[in-house]
C-alpha atoms as a PDB file:
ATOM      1  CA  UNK A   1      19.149  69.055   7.209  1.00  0.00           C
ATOM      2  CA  UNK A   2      20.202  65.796   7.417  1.00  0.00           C
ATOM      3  CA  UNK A   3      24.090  67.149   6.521  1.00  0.00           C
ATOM      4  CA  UNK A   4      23.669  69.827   9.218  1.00  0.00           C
ATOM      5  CA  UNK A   5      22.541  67.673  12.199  1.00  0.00           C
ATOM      6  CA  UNK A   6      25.604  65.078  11.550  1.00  0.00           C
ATOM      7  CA  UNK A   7      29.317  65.545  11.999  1.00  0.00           C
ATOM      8  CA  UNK A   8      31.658  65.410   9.245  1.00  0.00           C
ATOM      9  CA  UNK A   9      32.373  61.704  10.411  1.00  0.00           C
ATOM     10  CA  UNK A  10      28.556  60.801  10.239  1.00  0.00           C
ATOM     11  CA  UNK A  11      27.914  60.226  13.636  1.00  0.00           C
ATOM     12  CA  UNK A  12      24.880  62.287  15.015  1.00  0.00           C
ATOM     13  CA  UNK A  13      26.018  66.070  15.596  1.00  0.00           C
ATOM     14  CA  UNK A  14      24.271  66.436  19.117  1.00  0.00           C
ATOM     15  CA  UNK A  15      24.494  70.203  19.856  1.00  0.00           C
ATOM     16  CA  UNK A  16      26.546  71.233  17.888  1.00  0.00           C
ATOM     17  CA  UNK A  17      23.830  70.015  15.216  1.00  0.00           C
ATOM     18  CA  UNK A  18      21.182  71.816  17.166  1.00  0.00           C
ATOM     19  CA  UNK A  19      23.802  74.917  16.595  1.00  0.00           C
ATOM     20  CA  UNK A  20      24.463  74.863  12.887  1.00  0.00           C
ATOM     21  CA  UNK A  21      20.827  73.887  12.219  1.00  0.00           C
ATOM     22  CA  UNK A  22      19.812  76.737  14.520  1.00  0.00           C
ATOM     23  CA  UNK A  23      21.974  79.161  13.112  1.00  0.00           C
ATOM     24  CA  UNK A  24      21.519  78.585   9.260  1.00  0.00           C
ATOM     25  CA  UNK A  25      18.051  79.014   9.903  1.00  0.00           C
ATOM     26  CA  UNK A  26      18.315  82.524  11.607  1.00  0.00           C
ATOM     27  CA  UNK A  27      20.497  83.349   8.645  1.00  0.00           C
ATOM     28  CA  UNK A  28      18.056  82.949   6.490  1.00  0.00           C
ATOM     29  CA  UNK A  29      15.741  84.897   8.453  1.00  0.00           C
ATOM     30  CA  UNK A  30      18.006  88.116   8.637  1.00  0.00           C
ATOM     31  CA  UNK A  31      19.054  88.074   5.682  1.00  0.00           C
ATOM     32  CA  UNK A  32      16.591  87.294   3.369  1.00  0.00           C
ATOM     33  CA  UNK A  33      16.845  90.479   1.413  1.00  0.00           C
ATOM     34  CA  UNK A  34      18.944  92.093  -1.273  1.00  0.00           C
ATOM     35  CA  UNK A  35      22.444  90.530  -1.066  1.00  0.00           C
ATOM     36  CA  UNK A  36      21.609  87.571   1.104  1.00  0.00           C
ATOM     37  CA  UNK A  37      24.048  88.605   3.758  1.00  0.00           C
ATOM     38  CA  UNK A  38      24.804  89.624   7.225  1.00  0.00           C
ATOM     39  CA  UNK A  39      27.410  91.458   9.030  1.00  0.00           C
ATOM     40  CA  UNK A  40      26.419  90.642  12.961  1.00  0.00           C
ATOM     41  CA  UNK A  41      28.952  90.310  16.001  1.00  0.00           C
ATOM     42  CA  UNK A  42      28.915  86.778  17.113  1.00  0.00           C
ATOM     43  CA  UNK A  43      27.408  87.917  20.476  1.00  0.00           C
ATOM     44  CA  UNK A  44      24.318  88.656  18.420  1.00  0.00           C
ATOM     45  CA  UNK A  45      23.853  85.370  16.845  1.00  0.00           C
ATOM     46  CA  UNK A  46      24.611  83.727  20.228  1.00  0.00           C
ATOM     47  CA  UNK A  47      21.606  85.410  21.742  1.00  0.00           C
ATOM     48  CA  UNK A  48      19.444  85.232  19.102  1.00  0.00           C
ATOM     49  CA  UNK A  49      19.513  81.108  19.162  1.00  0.00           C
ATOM     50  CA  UNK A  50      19.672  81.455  22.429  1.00  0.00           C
ATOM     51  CA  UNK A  51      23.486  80.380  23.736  1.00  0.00           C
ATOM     52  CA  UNK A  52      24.371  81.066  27.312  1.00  0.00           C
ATOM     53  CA  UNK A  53      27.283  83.426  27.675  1.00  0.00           C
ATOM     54  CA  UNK A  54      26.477  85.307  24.382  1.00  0.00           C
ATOM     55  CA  UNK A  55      29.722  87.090  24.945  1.00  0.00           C
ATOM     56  CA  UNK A  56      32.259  84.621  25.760  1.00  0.00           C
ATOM     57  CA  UNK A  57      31.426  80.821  25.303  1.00  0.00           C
ATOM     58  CA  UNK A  58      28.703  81.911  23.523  1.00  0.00           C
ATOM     59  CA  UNK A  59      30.710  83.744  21.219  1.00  0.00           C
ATOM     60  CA  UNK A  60      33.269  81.062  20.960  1.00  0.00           C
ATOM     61  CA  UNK A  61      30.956  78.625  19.278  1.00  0.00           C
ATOM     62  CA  UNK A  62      28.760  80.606  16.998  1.00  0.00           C
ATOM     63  CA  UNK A  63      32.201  81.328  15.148  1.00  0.00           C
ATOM     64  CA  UNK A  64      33.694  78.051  15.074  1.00  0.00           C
ATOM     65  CA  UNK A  65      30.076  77.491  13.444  1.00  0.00           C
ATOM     66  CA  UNK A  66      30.100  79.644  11.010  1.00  0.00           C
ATOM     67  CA  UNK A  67      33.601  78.032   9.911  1.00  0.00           C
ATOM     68  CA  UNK A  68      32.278  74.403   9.955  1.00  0.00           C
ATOM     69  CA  UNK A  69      29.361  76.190   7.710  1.00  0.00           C
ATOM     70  CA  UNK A  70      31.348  77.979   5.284  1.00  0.00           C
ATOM     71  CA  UNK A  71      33.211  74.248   5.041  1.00  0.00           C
ATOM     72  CA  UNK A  72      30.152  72.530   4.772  1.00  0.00           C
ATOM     73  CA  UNK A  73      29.291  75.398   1.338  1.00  0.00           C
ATOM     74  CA  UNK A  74      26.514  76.385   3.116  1.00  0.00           C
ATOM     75  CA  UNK A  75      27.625  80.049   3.806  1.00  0.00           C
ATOM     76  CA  UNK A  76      30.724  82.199   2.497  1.00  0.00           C
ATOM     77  CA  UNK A  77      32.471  84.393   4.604  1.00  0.00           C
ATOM     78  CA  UNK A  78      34.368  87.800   3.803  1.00  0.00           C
ATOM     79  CA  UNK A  79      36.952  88.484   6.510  1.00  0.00           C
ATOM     80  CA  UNK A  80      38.198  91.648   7.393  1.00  0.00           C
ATOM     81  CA  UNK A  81      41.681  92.120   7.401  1.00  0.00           C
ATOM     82  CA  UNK A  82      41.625  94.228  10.517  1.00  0.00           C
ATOM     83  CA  UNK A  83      41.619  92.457  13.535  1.00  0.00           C
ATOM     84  CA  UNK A  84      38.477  92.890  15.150  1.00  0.00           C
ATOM     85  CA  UNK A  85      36.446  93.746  12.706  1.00  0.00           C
ATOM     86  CA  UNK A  86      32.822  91.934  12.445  1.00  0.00           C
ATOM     87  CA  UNK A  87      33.207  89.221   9.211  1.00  0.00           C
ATOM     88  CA  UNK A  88      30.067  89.555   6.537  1.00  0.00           C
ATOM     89  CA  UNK A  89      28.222  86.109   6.317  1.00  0.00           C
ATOM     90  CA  UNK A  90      26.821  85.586   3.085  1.00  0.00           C
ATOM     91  CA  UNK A  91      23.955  82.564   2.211  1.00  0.00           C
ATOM     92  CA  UNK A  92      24.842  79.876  -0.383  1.00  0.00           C
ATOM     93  CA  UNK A  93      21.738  77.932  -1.662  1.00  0.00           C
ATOM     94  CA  UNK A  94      20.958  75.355   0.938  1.00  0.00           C
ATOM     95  CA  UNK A  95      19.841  72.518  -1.192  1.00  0.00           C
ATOM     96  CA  UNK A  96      23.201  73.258  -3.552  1.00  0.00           C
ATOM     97  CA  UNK A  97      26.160  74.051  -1.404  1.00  0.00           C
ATOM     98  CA  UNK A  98      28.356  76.258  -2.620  1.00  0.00           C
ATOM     99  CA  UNK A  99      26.146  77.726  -5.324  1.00  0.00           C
ATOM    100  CA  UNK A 100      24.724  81.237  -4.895  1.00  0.00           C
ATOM    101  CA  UNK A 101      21.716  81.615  -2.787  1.00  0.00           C
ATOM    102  CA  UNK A 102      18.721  82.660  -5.026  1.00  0.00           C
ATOM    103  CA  UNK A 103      15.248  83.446  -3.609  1.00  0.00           C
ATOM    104  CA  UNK A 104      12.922  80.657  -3.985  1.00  0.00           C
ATOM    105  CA  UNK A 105      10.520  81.670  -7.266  1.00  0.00           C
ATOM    106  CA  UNK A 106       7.375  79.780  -5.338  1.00  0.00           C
ATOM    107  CA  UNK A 107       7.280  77.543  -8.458  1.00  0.00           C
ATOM    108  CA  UNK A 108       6.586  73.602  -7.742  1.00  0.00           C
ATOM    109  CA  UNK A 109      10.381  72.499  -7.390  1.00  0.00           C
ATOM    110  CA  UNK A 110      11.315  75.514  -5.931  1.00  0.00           C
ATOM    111  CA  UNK A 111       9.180  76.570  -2.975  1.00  0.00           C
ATOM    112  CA  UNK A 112       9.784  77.835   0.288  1.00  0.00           C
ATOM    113  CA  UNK A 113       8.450  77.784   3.636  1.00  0.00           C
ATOM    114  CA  UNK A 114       8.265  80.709   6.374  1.00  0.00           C
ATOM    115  CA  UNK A 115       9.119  79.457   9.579  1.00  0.00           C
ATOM    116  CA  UNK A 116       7.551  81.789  12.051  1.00  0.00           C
ATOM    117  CA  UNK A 117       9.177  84.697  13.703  1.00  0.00           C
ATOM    118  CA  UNK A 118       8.063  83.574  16.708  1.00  0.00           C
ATOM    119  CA  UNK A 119      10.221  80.886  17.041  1.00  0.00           C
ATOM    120  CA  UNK A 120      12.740  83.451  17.757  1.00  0.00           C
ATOM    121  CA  UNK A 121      10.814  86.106  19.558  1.00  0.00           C
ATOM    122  CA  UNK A 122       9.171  83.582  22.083  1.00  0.00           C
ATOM    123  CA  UNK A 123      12.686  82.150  22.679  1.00  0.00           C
ATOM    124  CA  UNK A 124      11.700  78.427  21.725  1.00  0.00           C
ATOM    125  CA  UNK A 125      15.583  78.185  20.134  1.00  0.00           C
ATOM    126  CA  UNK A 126      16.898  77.677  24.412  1.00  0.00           C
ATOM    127  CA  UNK A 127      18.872  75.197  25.361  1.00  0.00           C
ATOM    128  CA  UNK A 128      15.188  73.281  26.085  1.00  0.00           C
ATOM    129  CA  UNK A 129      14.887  72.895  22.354  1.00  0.00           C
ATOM    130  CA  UNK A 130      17.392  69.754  21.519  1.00  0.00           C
ATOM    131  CA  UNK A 131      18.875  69.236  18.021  1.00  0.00           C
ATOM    132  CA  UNK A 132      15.985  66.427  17.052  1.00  0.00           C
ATOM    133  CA  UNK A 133      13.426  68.425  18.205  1.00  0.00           C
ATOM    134  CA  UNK A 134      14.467  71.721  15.888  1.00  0.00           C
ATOM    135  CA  UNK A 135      14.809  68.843  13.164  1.00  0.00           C
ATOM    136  CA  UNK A 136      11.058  67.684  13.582  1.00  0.00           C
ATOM    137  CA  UNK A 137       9.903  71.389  14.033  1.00  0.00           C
ATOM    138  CA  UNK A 138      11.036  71.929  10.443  1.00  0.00           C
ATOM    139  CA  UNK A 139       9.565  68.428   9.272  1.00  0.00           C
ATOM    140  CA  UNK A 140       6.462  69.671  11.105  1.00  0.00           C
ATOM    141  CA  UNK A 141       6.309  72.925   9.417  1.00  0.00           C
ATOM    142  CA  UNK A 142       6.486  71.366   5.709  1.00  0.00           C
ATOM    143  CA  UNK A 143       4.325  68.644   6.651  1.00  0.00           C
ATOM    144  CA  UNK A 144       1.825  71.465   7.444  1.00  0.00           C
ATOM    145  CA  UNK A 145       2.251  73.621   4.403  1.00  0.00           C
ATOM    146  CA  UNK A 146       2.148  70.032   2.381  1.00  0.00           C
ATOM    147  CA  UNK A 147      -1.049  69.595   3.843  1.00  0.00           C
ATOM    148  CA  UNK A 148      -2.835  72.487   2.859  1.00  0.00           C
ATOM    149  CA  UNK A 149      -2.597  74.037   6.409  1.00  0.00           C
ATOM    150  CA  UNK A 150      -4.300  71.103   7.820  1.00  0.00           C
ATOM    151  CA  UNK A 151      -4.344  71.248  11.615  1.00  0.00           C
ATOM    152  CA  UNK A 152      -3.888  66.916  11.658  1.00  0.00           C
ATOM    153  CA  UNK A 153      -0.444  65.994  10.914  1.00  0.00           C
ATOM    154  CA  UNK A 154       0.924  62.435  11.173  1.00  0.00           C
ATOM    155  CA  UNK A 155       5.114  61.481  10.436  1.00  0.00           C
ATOM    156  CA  UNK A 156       4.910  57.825   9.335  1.00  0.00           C
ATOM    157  CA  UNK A 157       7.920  55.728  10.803  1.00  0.00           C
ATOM    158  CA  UNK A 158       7.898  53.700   7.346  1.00  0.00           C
ATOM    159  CA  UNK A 159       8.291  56.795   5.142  1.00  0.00           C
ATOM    160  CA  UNK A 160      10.539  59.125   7.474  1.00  0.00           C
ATOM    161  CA  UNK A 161      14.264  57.752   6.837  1.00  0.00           C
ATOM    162  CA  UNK A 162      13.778  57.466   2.757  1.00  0.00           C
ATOM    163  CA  UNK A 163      12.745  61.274   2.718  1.00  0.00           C
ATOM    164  CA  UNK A 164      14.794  63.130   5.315  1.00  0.00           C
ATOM    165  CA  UNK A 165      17.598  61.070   5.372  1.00  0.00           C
ATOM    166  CA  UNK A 166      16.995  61.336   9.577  1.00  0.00           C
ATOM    167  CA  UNK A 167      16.788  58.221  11.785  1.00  0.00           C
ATOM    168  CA  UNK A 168      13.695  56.798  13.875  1.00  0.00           C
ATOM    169  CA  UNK A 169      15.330  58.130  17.056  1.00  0.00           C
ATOM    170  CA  UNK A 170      15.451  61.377  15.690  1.00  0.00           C
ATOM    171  CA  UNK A 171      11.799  61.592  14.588  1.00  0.00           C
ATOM    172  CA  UNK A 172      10.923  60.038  17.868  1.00  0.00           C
ATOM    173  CA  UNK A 173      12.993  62.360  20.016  1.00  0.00           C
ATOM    174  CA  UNK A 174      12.206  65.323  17.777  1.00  0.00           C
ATOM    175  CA  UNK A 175       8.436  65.211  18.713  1.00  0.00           C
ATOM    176  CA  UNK A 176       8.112  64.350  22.294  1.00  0.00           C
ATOM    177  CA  UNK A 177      10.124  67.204  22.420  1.00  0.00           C
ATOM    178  CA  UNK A 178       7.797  69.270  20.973  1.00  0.00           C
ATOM    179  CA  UNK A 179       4.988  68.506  23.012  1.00  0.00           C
ATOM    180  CA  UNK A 180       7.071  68.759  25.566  1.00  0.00           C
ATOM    181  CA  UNK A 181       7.689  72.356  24.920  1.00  0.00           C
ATOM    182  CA  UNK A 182       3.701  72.414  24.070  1.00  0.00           C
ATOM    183  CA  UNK A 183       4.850  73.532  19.949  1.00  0.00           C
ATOM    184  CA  UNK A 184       2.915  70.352  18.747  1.00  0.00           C
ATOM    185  CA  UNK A 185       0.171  68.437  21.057  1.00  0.00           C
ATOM    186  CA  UNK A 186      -0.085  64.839  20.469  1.00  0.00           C
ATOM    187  CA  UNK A 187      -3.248  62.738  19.675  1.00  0.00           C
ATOM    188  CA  UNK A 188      -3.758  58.578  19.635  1.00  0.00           C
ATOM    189  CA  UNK A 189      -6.316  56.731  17.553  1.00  0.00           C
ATOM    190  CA  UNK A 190      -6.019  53.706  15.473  1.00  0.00           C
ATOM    191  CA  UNK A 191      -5.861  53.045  11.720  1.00  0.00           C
ATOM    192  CA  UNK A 192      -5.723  49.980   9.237  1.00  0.00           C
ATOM    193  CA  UNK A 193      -2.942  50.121   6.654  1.00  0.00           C
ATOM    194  CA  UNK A 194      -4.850  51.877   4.079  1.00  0.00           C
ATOM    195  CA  UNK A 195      -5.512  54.834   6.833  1.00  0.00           C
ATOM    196  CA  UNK A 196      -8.926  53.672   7.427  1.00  0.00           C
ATOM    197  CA  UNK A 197     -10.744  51.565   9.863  1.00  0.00           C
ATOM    198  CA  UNK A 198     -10.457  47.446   8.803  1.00  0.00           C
ATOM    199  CA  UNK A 199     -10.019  45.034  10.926  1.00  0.00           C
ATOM    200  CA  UNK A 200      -6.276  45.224  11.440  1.00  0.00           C
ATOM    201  CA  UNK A 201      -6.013  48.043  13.639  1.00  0.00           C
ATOM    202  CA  UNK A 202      -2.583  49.743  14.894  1.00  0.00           C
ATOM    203  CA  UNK A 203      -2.324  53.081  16.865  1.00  0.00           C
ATOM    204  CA  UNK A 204      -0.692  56.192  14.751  1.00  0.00           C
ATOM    205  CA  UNK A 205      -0.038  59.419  16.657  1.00  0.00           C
ATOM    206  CA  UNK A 206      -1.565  62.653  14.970  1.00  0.00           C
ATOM    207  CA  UNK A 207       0.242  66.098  16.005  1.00  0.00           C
ATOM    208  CA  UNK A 208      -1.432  70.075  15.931  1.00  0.00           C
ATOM    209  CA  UNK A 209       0.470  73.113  16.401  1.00  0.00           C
ATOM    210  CA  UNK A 210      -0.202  74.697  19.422  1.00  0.00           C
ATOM    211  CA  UNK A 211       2.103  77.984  20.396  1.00  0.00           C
ATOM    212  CA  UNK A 212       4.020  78.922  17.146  1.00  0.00           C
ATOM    213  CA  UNK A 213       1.119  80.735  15.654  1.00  0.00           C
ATOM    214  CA  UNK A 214       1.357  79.573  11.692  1.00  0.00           C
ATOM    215  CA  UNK A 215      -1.733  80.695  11.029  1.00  0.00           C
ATOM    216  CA  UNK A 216      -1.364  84.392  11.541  1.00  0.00           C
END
């Protein structure tokens, strides 16, 4: 995720972050069954995530996308020779680029998580939802499953850069965006170091899901 979000020269990928993040995602939402792939018009993908001018602009960038994808080995693409014609967009696995895309077995080491349809169908993925905040809404969604569907979910500043690789402005930014958009609502109370209550207190922020439904 960390990969998607930046540029190729490592500085933060801004929207067009949000748009390859955005996009890979939906990919693997349409075409999670046999064959792993997807022959779409770009105007499709551009309204699905939710681009303004799904036909031109819109367009415009969901296929320099999938190029900066297929260069990334996240995706492969199969080009028609005929111009015109709608490419097919195949997955590569995610976690290997430019391996094959197999479906997760469930199997510790090789889980996945089901980010709900709603994300799409209540049209969260607008221009409202930033980059960061997509970032943390997949942070917040294994967090949850980690949890044991816990409603109580905390992001610890010390913890966050060793395992996603993102920085503290981007779990920062990711979540007030999210209770901004009422996804995640945000609670304060205070904690020792060892998560209880000693006598060197310090205030920790604890998030619930709110609108996305993840328990239906």
């Amino acid at each position: 995720m960390a990969t998607l979000l930046s540029s190729r020269s490592g500085s933060g990928g801004g929207r067009g972050g949000k748009t390859r993040l955005a996009l890979l995602l939906s990919l693997l939402w349409v075409a999670g069954g046999e064959g792993h792939s997807a022959t779409r018009p770009a105007s499709f993908w551009a309204r699905l995530i939710g681009l303004p001018d799904p036909q031109g602009t819109g367009a415009r960038a969901i296929n320099s996308t999938w190029a900066e994808l297929e260069t990334r080995g996240f995706v492969s693409i199969r080009r028609s020779r005929v111009s015109g014609e709608v490419p097919t967009v195949t997955l590569m696995n995610e976690a290997r680029p430019g391996q094959p895309y197999q479906t997760p077995t469930g199997e510790e080491g090789d889980r996945y998580l089901r980010v709900p349809e709603r994300l799409w169908t209540m049209g969260k993925l607008d221009q409202e939802l930033t980059g960061a905040g997509l970032a943390m809404l997949v942070i917040a969604i294994r967090t949850y499953d980690m949890a044991n569907r816990k409603q109580s979910l905390t992001f610890p500043a010390v913890t966050f850069k060793e395992r996603y690789g993102l920085g503290e402005s981007t779990r920062k930014k990711g979540l007030q965006n999210l209770v901004d958009l009422d996804i995640l609502d945000r609670s304060d109370s205070l904690t020792d170091d060892d998560g209880g209550f000693g006598r060197r207190m310090r205030p920790r922020n604890t998030y619930e899901f709110v609108s996305l439904g993840l328990d239906n």
